[in-house]
C-alpha atoms as a PDB file:
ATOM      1  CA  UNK A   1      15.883 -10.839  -0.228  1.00  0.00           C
ATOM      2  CA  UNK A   2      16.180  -8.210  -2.889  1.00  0.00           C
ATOM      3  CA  UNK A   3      15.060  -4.534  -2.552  1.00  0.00           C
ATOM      4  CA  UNK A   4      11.643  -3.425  -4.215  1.00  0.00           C
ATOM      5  CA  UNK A   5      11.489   0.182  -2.810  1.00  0.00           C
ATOM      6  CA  UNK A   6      14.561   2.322  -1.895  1.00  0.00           C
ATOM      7  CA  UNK A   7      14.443   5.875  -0.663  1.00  0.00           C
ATOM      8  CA  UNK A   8      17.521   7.509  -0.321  1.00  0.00           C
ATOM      9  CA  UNK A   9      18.447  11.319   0.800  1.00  0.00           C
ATOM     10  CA  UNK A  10      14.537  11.775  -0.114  1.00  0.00           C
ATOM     11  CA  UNK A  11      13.374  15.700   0.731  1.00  0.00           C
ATOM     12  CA  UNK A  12      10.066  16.975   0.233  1.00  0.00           C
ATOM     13  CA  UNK A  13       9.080  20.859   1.286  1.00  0.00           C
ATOM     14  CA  UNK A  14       5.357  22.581   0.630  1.00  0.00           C
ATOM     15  CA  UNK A  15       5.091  25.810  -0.478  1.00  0.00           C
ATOM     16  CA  UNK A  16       2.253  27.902   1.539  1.00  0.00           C
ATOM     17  CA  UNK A  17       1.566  31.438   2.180  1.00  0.00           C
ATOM     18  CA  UNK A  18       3.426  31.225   5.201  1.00  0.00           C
ATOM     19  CA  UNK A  19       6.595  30.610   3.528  1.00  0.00           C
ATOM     20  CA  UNK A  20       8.114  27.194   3.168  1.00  0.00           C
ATOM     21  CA  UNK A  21       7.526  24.247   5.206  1.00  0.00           C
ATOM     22  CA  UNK A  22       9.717  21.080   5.432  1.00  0.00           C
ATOM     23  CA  UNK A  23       7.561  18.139   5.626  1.00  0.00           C
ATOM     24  CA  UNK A  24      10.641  15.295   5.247  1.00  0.00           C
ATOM     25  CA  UNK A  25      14.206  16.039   5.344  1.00  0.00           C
ATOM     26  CA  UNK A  26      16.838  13.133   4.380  1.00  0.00           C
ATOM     27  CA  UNK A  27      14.519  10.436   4.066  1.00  0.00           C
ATOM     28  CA  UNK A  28      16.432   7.452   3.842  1.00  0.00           C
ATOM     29  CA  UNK A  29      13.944   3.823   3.329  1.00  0.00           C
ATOM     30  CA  UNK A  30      14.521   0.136   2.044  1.00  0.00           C
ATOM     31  CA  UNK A  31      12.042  -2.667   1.882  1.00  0.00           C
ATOM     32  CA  UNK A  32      12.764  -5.891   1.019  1.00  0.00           C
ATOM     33  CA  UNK A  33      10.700  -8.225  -0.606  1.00  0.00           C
ATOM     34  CA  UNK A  34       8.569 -10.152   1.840  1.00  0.00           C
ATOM     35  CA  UNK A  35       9.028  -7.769   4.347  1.00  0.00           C
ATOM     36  CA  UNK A  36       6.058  -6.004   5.929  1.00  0.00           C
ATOM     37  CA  UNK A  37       6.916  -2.448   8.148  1.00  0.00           C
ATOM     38  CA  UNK A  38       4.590  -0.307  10.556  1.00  0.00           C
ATOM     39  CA  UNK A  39       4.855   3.080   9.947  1.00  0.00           C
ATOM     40  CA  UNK A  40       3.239   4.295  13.326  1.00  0.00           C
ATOM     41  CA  UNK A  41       3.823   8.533  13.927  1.00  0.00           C
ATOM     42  CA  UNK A  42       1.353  11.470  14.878  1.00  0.00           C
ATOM     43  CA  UNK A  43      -0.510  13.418  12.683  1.00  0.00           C
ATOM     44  CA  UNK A  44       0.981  15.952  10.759  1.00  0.00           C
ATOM     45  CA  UNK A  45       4.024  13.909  11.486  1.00  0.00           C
ATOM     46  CA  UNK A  46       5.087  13.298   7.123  1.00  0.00           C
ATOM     47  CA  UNK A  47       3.348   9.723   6.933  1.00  0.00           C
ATOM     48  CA  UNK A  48       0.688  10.782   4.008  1.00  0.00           C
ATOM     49  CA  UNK A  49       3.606  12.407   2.226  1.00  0.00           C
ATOM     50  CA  UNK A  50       5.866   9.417   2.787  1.00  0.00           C
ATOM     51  CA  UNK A  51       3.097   7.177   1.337  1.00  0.00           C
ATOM     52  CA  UNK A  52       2.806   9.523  -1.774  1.00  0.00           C
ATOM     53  CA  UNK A  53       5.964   9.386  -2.613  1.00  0.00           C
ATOM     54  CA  UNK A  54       6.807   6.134  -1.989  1.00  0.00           C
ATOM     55  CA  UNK A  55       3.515   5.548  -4.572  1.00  0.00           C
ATOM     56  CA  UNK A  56       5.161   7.861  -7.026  1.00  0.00           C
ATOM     57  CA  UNK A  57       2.155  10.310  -6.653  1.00  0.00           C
ATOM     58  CA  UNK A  58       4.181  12.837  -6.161  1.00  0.00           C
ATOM     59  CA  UNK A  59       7.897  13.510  -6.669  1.00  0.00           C
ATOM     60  CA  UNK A  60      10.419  14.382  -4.123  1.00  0.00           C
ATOM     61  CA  UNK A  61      12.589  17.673  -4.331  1.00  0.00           C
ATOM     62  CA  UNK A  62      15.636  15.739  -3.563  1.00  0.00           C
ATOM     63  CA  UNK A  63      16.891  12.642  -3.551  1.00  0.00           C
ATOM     64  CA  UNK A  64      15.544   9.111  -5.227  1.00  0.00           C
ATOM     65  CA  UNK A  65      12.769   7.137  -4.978  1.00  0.00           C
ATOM     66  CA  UNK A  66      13.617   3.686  -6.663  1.00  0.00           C
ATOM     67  CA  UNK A  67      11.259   0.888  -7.203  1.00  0.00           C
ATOM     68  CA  UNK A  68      12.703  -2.788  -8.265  1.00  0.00           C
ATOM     69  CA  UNK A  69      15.976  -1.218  -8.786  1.00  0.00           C
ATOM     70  CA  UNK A  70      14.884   1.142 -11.161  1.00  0.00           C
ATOM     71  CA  UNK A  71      15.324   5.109 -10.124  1.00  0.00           C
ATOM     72  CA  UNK A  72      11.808   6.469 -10.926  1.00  0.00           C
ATOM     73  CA  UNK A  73      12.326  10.021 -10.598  1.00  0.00           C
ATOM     74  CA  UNK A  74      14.117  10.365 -13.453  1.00  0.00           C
ATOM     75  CA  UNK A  75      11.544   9.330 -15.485  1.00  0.00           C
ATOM     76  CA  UNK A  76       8.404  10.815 -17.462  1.00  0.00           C
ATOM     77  CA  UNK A  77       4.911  10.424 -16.065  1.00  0.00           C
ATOM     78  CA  UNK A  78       3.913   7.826 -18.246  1.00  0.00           C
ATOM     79  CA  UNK A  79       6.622   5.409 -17.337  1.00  0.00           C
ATOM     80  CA  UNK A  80       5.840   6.285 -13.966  1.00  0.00           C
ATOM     81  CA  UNK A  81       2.343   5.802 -14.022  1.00  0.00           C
ATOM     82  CA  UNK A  82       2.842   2.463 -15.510  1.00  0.00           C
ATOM     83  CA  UNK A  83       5.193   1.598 -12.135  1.00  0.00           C
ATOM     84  CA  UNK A  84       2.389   2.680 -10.280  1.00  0.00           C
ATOM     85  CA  UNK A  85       0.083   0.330 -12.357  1.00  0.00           C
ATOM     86  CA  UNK A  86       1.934  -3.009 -12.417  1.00  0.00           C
ATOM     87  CA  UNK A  87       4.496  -2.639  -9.245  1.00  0.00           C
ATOM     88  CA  UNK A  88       2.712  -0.303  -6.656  1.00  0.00           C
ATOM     89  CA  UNK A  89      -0.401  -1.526  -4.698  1.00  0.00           C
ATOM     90  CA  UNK A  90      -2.747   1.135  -2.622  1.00  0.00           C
ATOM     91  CA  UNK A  91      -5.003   0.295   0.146  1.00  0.00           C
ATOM     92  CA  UNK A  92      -6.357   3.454   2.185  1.00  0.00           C
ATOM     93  CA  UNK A  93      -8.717   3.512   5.104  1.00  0.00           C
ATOM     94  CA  UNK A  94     -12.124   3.397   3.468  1.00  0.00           C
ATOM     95  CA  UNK A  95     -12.241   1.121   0.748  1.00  0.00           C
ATOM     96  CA  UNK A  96     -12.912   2.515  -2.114  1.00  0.00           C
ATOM     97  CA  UNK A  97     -14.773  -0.166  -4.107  1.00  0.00           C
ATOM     98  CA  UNK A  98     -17.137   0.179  -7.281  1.00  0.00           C
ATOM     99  CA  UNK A  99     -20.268  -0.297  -5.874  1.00  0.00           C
ATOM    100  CA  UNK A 100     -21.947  -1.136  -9.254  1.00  0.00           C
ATOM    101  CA  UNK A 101     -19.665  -4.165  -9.477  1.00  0.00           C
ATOM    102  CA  UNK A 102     -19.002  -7.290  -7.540  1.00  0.00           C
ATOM    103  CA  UNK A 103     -16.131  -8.203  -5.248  1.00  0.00           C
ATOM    104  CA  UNK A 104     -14.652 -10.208  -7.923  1.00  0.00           C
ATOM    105  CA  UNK A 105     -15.170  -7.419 -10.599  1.00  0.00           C
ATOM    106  CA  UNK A 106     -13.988  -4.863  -8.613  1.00  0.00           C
ATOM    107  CA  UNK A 107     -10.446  -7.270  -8.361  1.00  0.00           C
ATOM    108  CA  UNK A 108     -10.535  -7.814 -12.047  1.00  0.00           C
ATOM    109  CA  UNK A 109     -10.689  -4.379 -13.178  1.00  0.00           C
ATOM    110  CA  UNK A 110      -7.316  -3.408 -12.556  1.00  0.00           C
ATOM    111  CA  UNK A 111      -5.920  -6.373 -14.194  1.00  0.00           C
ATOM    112  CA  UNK A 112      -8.018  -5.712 -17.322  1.00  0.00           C
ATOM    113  CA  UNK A 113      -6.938  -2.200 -17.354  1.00  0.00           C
ATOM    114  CA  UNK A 114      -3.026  -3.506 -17.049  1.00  0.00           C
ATOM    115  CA  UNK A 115      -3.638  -5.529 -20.459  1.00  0.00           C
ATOM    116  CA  UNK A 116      -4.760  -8.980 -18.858  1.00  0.00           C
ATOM    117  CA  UNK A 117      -6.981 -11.341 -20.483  1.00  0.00           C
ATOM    118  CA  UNK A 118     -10.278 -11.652 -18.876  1.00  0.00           C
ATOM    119  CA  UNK A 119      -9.932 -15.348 -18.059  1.00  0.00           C
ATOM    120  CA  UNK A 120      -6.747 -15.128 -16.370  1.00  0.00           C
ATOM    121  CA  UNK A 121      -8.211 -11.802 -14.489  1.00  0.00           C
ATOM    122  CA  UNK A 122     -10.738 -13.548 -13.006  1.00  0.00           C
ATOM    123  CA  UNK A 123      -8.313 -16.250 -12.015  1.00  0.00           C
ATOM    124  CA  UNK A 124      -6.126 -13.864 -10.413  1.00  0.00           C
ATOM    125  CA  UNK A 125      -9.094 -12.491  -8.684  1.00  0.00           C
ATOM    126  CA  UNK A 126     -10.561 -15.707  -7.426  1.00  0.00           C
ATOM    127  CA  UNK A 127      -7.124 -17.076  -5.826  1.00  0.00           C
ATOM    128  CA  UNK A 128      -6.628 -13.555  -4.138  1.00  0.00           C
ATOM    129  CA  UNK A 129     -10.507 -13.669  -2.524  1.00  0.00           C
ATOM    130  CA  UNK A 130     -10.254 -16.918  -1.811  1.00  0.00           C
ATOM    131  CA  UNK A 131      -7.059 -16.227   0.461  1.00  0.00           C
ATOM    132  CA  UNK A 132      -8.791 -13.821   2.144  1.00  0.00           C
ATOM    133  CA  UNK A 133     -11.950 -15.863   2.857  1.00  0.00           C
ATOM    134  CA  UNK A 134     -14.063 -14.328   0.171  1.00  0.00           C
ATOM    135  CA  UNK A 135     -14.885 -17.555  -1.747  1.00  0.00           C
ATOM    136  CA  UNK A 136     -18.579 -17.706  -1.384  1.00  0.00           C
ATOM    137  CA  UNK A 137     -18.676 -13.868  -1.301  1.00  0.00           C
ATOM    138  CA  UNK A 138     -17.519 -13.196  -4.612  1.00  0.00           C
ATOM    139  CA  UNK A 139     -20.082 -12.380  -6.479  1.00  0.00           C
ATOM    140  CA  UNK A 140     -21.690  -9.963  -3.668  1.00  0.00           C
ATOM    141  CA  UNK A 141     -22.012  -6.291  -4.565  1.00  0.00           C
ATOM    142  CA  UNK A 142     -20.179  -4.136  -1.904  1.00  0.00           C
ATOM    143  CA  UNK A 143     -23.021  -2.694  -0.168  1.00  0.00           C
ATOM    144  CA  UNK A 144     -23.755  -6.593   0.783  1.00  0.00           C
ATOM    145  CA  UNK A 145     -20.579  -7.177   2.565  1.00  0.00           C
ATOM    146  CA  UNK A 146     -19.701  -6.320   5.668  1.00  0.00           C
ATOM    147  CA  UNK A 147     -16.967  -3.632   6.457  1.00  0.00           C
ATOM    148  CA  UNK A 148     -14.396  -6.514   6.779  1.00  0.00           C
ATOM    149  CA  UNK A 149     -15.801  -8.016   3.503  1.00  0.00           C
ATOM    150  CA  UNK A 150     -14.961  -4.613   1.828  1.00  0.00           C
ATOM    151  CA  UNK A 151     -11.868  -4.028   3.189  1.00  0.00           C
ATOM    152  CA  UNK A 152     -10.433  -7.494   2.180  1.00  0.00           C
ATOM    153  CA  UNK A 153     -11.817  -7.238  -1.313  1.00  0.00           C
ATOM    154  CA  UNK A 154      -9.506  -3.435  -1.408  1.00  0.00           C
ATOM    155  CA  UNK A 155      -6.875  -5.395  -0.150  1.00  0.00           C
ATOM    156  CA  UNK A 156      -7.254  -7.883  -2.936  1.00  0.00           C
ATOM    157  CA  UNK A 157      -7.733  -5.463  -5.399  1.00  0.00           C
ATOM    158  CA  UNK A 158      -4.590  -3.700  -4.462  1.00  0.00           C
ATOM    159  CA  UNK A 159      -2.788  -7.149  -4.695  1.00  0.00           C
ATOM    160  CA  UNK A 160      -4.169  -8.009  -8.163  1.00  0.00           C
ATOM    161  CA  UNK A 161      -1.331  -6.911 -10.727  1.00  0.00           C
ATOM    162  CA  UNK A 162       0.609  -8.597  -8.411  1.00  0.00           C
ATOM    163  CA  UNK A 163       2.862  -5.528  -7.157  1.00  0.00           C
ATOM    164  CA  UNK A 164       6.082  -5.470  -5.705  1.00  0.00           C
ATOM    165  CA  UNK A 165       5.363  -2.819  -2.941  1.00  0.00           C
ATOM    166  CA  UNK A 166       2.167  -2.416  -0.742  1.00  0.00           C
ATOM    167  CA  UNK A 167       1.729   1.229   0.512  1.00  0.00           C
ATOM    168  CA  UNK A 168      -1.546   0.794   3.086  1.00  0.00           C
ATOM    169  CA  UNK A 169      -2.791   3.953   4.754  1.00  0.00           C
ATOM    170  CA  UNK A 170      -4.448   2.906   8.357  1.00  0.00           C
ATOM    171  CA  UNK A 171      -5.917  -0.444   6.552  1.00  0.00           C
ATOM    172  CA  UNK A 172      -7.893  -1.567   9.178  1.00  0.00           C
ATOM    173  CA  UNK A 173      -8.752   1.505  11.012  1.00  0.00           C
ATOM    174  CA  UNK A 174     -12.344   1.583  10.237  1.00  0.00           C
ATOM    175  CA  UNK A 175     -12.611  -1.870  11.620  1.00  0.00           C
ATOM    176  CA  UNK A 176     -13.348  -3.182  15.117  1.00  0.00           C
ATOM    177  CA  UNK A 177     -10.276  -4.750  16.593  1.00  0.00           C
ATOM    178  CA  UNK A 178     -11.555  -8.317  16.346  1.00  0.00           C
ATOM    179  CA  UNK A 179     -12.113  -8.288  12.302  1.00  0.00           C
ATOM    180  CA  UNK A 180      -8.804  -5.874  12.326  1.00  0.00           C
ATOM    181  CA  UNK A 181      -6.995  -8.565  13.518  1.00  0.00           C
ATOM    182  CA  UNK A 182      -7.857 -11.230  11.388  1.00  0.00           C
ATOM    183  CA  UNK A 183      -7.909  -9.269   8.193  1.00  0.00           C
ATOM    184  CA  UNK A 184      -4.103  -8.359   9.060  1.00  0.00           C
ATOM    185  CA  UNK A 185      -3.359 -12.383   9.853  1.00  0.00           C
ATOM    186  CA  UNK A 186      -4.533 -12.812   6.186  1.00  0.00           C
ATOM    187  CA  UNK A 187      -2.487  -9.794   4.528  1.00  0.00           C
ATOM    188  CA  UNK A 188       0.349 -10.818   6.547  1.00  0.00           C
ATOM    189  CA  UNK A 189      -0.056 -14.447   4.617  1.00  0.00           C
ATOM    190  CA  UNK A 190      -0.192 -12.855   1.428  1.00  0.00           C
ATOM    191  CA  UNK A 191       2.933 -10.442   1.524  1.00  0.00           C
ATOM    192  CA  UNK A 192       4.977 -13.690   2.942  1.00  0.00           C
ATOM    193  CA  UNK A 193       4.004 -15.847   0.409  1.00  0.00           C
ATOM    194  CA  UNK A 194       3.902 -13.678  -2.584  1.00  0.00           C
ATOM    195  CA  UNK A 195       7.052 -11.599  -1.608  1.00  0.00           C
ATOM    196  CA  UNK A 196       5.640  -8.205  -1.303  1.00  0.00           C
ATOM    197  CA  UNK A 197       7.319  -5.345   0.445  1.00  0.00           C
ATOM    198  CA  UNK A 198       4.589  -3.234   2.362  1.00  0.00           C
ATOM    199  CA  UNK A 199       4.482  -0.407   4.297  1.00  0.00           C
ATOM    200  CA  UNK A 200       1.865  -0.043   6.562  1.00  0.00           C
ATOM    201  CA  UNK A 201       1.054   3.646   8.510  1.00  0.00           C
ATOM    202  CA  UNK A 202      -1.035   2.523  11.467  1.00  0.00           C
ATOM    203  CA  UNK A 203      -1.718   3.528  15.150  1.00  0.00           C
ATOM    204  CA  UNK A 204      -2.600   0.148  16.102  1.00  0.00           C
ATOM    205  CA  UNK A 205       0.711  -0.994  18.505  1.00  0.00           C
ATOM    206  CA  UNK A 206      -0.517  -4.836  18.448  1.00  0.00           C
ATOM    207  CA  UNK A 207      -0.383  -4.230  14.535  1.00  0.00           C
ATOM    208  CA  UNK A 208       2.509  -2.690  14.788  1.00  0.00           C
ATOM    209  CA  UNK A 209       3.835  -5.440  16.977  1.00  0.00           C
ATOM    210  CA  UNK A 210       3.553  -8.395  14.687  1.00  0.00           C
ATOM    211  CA  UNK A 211       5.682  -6.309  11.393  1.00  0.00           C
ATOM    212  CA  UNK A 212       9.325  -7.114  11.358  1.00  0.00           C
ATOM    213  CA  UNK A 213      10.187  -3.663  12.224  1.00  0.00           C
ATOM    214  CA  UNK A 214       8.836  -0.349  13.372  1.00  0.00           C
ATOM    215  CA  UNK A 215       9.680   3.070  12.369  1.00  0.00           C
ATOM    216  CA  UNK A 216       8.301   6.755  12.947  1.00  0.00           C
ATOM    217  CA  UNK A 217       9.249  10.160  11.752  1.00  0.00           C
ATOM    218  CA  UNK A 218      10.722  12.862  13.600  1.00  0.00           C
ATOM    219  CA  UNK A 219      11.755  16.068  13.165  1.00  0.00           C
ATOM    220  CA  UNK A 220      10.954  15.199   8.940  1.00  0.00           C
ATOM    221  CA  UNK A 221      13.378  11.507   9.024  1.00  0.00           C
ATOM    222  CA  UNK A 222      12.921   8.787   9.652  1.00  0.00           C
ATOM    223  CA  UNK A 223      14.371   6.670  12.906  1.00  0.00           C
ATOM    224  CA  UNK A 224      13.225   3.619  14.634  1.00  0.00           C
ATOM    225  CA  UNK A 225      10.073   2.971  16.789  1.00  0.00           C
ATOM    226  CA  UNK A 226      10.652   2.932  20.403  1.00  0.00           C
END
């Protein structure tokens, strides 16, 4: 497997009235493709931060942050933003759809926006809702579907420029632990078969349980889950 996301020696300190304060220290991170890792870690622990910079939303004071290979901190925030556009995928906690569009709209948007013909858009789209058992659902405006519904079509959405990296933010913590669990079985499917690398912050342990590894932050780095 190659690597799509690669940390190394990353640092990141805030700047408050209090003085400084070290969030991460020596980060040090590599996904694979097709590999899917829990991020599980109290809060206040670094995990938003992680995210962020992993997502290239904001830049680290030390140390790289390379996606596919390519080391994006050393370049200019329009190359970046285009990583973030056609290699980074975002799902957060609350969906975050259009509710003025459909499911299948709100999956086509992105693609549109990324320079991709309509027709092959709505392809895209259908294939991704379809895989997440949104077939007969497509065409339903978000406030029609139910909180599982929503989250899958974000999920989709996120997946729809086809990124190399997944960055998800407590997914499926607005769910109830039945539809949790079978909205994860689905984005687990996905990321195997399409070869993403995803990171997933949760506090769900049986989540957490079924990634190929777990890993937490302490003291600003990162070490293994136990």
């Amino acid at each position: 497997m190659s690597d799509s996301l690669v940390l190394q020696n990353v640092q990141r300190t805030y700047r408050t009235e209090a003085g400084e304060l070290p969030v991460l220290r020596d980060i040090n991170l590599t996904l694979r493709a097709g590999e899917i890792v829990a991020l599980v870690a109290p809060s206040g622990a670094g995990k938003s931060t992680l995210l962020h910079l992993a997502g290239l939303l904001e830049q680290p004071d030390a140390g790289t942050v390379s996606i596919l290979g390519r080391d994006a901190g050393a370049l200019p925030d329009t190359d970046r933003t285009a990583i973030r556009r056609d290699s980074i995928g975002f799902v957060y906690q609350f969906h975050h759809l259009l509710g003025e569009f459909s499911a299948i709209e709100n999956v086509i948007l992105p693609q549109l926006i990324a320079g991709k013909s309509r027709r092959d858009a709505a392809a895209r789209a259908r294939t991704l809702l379809t895989a997440f058992g949104l077939a007969d659902r497509e065409n339903h405006l978000p406030g029609k579907l139910s909180g599982g519904e929503q989250q899958r079509v974000a999920i989709s959405r996120a997946l729809a420029n086809a990124p190399a990296v997944l960055l998800a933010d407590e997914p499926t913590g607005n769910l109830d632990v039945a539809t949790a669990a079978i909205v994860f079985d689905e984005l687990l499917s996905v990321v195997r078969t399409q070869s993403v690398a995803a990171l997933i912050a949760t506090h769900n342990p049986d989540l957490a349980a079924r990634m190929d590894r777990t890993i937490t932050l302490r003291d600003g780095k990162i070490v293994p889950y136990a």
